[in-house]
Structure formats: structure tokens, C-alpha cells
C-alpha atoms as a PDB file:
ATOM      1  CA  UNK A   1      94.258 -18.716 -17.552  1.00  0.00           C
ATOM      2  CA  UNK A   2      98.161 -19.312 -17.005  1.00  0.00           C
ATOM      3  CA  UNK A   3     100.184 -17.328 -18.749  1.00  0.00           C
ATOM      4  CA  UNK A   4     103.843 -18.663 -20.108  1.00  0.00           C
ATOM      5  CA  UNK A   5     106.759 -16.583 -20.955  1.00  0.00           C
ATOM      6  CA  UNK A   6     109.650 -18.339 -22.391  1.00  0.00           C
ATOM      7  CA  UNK A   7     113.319 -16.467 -22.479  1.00  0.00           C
ATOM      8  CA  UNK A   8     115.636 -16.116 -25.547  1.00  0.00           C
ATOM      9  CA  UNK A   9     117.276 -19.262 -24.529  1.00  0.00           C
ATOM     10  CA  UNK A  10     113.976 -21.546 -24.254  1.00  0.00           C
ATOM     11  CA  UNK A  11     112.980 -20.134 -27.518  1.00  0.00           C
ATOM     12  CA  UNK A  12     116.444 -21.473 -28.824  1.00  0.00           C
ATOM     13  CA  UNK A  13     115.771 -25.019 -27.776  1.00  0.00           C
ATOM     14  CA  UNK A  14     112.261 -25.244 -28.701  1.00  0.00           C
ATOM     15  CA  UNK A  15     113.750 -23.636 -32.432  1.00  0.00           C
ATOM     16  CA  UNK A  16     116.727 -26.488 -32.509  1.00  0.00           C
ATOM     17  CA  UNK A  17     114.043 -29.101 -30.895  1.00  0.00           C
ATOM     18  CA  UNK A  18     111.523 -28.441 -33.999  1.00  0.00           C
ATOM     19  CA  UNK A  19     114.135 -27.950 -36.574  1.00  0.00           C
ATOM     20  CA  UNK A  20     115.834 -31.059 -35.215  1.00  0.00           C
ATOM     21  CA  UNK A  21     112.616 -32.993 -35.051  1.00  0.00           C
ATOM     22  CA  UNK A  22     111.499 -31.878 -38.683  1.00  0.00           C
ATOM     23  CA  UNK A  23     114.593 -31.764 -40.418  1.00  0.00           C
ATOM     24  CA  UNK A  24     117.165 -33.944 -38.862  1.00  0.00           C
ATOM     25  CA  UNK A  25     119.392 -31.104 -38.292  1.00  0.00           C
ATOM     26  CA  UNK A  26     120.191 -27.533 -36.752  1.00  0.00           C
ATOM     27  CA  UNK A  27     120.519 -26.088 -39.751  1.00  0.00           C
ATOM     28  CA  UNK A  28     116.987 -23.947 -39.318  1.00  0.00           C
ATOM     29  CA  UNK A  29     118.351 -22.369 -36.577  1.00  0.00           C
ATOM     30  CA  UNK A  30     120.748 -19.824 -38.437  1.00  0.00           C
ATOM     31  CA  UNK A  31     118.107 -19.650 -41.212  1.00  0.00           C
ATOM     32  CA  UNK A  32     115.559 -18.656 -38.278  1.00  0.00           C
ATOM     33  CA  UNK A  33     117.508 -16.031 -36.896  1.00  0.00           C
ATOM     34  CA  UNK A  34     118.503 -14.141 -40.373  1.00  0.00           C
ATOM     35  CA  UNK A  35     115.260 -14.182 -41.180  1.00  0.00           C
ATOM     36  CA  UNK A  36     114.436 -12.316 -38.093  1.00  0.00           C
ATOM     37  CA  UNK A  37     117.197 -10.011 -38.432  1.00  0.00           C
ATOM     38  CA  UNK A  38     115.977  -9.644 -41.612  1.00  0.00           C
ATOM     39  CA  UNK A  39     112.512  -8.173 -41.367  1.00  0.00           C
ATOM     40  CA  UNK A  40     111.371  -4.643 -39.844  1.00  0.00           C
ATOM     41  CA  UNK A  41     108.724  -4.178 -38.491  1.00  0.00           C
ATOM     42  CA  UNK A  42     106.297  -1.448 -38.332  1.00  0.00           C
ATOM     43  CA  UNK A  43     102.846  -1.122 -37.925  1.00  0.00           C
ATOM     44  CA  UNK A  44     100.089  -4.259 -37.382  1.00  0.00           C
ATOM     45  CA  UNK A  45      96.563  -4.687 -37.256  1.00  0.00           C
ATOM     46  CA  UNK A  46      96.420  -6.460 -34.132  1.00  0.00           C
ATOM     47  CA  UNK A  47      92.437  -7.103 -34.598  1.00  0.00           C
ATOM     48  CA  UNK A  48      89.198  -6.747 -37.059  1.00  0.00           C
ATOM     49  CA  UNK A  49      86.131  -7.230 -35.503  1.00  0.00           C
ATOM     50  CA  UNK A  50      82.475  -7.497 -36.617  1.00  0.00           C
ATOM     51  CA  UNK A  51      79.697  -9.120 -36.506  1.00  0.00           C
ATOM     52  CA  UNK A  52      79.543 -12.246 -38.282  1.00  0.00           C
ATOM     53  CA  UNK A  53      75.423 -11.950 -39.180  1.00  0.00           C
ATOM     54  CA  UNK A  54      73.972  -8.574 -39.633  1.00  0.00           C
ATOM     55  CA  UNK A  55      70.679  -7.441 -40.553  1.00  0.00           C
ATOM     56  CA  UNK A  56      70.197  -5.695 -43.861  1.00  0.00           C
ATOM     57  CA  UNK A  57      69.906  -1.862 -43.392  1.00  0.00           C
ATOM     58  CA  UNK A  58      71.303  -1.613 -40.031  1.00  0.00           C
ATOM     59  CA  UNK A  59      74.966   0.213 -39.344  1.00  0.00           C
ATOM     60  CA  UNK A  60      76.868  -2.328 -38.651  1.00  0.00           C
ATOM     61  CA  UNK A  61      80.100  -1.823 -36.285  1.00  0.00           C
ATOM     62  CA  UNK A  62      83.344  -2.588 -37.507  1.00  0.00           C
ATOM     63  CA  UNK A  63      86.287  -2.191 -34.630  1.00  0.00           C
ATOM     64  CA  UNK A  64      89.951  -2.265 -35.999  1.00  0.00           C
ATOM     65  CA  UNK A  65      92.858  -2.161 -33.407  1.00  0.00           C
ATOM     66  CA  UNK A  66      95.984  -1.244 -34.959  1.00  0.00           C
ATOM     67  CA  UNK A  67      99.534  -1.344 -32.987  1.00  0.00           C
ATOM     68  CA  UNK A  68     103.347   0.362 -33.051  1.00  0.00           C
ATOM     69  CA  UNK A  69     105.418  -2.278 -33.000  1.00  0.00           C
ATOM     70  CA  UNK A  70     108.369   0.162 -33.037  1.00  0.00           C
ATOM     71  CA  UNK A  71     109.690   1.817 -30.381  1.00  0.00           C
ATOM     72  CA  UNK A  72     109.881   5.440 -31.853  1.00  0.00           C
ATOM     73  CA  UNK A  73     106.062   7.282 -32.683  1.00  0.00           C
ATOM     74  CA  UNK A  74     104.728   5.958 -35.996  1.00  0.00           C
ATOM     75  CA  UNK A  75     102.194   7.458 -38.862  1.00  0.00           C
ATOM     76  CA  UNK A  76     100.208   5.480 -41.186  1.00  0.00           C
ATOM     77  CA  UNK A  77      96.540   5.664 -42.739  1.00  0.00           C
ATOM     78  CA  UNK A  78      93.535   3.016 -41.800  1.00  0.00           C
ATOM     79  CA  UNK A  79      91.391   2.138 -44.852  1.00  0.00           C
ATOM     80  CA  UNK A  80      88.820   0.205 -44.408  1.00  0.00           C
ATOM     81  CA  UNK A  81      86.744  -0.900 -46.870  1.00  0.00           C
ATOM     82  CA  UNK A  82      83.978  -3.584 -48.258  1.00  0.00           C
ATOM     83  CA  UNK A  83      85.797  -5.021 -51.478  1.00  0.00           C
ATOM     84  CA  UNK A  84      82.284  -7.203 -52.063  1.00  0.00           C
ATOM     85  CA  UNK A  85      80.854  -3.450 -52.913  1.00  0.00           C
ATOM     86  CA  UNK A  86      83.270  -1.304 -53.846  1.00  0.00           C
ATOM     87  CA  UNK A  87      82.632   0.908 -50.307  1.00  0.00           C
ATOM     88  CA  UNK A  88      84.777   2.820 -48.327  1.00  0.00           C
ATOM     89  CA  UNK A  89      83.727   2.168 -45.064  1.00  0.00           C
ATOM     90  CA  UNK A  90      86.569   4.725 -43.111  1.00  0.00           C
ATOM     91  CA  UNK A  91      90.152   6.052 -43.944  1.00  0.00           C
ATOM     92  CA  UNK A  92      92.055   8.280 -41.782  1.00  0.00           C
ATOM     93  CA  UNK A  93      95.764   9.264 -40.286  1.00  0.00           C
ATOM     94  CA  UNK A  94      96.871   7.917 -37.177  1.00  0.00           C
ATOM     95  CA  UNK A  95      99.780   8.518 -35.342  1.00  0.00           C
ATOM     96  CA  UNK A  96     100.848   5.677 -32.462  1.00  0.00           C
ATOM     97  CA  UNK A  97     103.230   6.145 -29.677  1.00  0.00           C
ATOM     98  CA  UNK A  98     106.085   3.967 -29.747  1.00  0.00           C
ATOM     99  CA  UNK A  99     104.798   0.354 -28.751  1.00  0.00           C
ATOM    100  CA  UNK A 100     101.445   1.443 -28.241  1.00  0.00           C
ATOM    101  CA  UNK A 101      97.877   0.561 -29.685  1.00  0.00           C
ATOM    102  CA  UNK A 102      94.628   2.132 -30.392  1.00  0.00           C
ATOM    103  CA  UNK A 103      90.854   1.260 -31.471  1.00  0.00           C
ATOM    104  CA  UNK A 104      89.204   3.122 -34.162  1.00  0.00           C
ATOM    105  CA  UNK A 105      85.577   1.783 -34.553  1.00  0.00           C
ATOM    106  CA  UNK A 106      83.897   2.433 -37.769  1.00  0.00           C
ATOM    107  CA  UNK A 107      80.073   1.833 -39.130  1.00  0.00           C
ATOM    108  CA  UNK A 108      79.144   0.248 -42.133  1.00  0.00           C
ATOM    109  CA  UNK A 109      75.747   1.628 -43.706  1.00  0.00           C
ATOM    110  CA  UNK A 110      74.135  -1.661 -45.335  1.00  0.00           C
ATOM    111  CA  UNK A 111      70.949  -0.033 -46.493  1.00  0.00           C
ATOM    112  CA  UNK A 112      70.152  -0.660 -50.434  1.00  0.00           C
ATOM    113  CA  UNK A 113      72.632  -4.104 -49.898  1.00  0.00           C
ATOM    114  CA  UNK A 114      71.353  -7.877 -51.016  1.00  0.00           C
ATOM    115  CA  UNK A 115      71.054 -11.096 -49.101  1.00  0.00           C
ATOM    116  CA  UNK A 116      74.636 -12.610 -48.829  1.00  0.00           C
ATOM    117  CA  UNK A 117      78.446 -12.323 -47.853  1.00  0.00           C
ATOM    118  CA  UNK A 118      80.554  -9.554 -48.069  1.00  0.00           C
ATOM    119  CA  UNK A 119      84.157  -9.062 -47.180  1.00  0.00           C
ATOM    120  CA  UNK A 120      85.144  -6.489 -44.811  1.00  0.00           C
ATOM    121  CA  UNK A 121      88.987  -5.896 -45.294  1.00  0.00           C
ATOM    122  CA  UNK A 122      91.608  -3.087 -42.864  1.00  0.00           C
ATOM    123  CA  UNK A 123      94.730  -2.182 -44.396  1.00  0.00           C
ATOM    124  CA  UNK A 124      97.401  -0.548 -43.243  1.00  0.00           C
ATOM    125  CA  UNK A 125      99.933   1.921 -44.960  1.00  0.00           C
ATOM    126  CA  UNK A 126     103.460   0.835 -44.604  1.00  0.00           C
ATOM    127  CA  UNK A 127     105.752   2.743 -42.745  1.00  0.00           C
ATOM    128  CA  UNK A 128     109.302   3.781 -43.652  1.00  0.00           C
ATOM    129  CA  UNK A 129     111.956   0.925 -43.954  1.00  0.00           C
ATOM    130  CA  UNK A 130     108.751  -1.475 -42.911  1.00  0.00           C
ATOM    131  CA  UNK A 131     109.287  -5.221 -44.288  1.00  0.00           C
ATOM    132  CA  UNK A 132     106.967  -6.952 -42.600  1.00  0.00           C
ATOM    133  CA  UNK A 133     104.134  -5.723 -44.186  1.00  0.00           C
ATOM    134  CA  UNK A 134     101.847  -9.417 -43.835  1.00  0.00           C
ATOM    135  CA  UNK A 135     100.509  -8.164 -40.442  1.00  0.00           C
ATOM    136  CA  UNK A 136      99.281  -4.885 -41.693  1.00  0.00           C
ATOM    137  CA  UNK A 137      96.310  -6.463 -43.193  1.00  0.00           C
ATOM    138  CA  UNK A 138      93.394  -8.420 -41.996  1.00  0.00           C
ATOM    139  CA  UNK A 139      89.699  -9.186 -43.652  1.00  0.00           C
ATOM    140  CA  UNK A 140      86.339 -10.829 -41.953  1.00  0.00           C
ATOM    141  CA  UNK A 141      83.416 -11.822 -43.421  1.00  0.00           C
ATOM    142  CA  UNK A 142      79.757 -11.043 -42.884  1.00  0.00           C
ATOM    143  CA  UNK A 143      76.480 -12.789 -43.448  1.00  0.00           C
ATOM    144  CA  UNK A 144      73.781  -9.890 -44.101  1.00  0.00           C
ATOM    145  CA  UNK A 145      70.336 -10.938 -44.019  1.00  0.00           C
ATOM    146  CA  UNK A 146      66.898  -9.357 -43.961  1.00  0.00           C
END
């Protein structure tokens, strides 16, 4: 698999190229970049996973990586829960290094559930001054069947 980086300036002309294309003008551009000065960012769930079927009364794993996207350390709380049923599935403090990421894995006791689909959903705390707050939560679904 190739990898592509692209520098500030290529992400310029692909910006004006798309704006241009879409809009007829270059106007996006300056709307593009206050909106990025605009939002701070914090913390992110970088990834929920689990299976998509599970069996009815097994644990079923549920791996969340969450990530700094600041450069100083950063402290938030992981909840994870099942909204379908009202469970708390984990909740806890972490602290991340500056730029850094980390996997907490979690399992979900399904014993006593029904046939069906239930939501599993990660949330993240916000941390000070923290705008963009869209990333720091992230929901899958899974089939549980006997």
C-alpha cells in the first residue's frame, strides 16, 4: 500500500481546486482556514471495535482506542456503554501523553439479553478549551443471536 503525504501548499490547491470546482470561486478558502483556526482540539476516539454477530451469553470484546491530539499530556474519562440496555459496559480515567494513543479493551456480559441489535456507543469527556468535540464519540452495532 502507497502511502501519500501532501504539504501545506498541495493541500492549498486541492482546497482552491474543490472550492473552485464547486463554487465558482476562492472564496472557501478563507472560510476553510478560520474554521480551522477556529476549532481545538483535544481528545478522539480514533477506533470502536466489536464484533458485528455475537452469541447470546458470551462476553463479548469491545476494544476502544482513544488518542491526544494535543501536544501537552491530557485527562479525560472512557464510558462505554450499551444505550439498547441501559448497561455500563466500562468507565475509567485516562491520562495520554501528548500526541499519543492507547487501547483499553472492555467485555460486555450478554447473558439474560434477547435476540436482536444493540448499540454499543464510547464517549469521551471533553477536555479543557476542547471544541472539537465530534471525534470524541463513536457507536457500532451488534447482532446477538442464540
Amino acid at each position: 500500500m502507497k502511502k501519500y503525504c501532501i504539504n501545506k501548499f498541495g493541500m492549498a490547491f486541492v482546497l482552491f481546486a474543490w472550492c473552485f470546482l464547486a463554487n465558482g470561486s476562492s472564496h472557501c478558502i478563507a472560510e476553510e482556514k478560520k474554521k480551522g483556526e477556529s476549532e481545538v482540539h483535544g481528545v478522539t476516539i480514533v477506533s470502536l471495535d466489536a464484533p458485528l454477530r455475537a452469541t447470546i451469553g458470551r462476553k463479548v470484546i469491545v476494544e476502544v482506542i482513544i488518542g491526544n491530539e494535543r501536544a501537552r499530556k491530557a485527562t479525560t474519562i472512557l464510558t462505554v456503554t450499551c444505550p439498547t440496555t441501559k448497561q455500563q459496559i466500562g468507565r475509567e480515567a485516562e491520562t495520554l501523553d501528548g500526541l499519543s494513543s492507547q487501547k483499553i479493551v472492555y467485555s460486555w456480559n450478554t447473558e439474560g439479553l434477547k435476540e436482536g441489535t444493540y448499540v454499543i456507543r464510547a464517549e469521551l469527556e471533553k477536555v479543557p478549551d476542547e471544541t472539537d468535540v465530534a471525534d470524541n464519540v463513536r457507536q457500532v452495532e451488534i447482532l446477538l443471536e442464540r
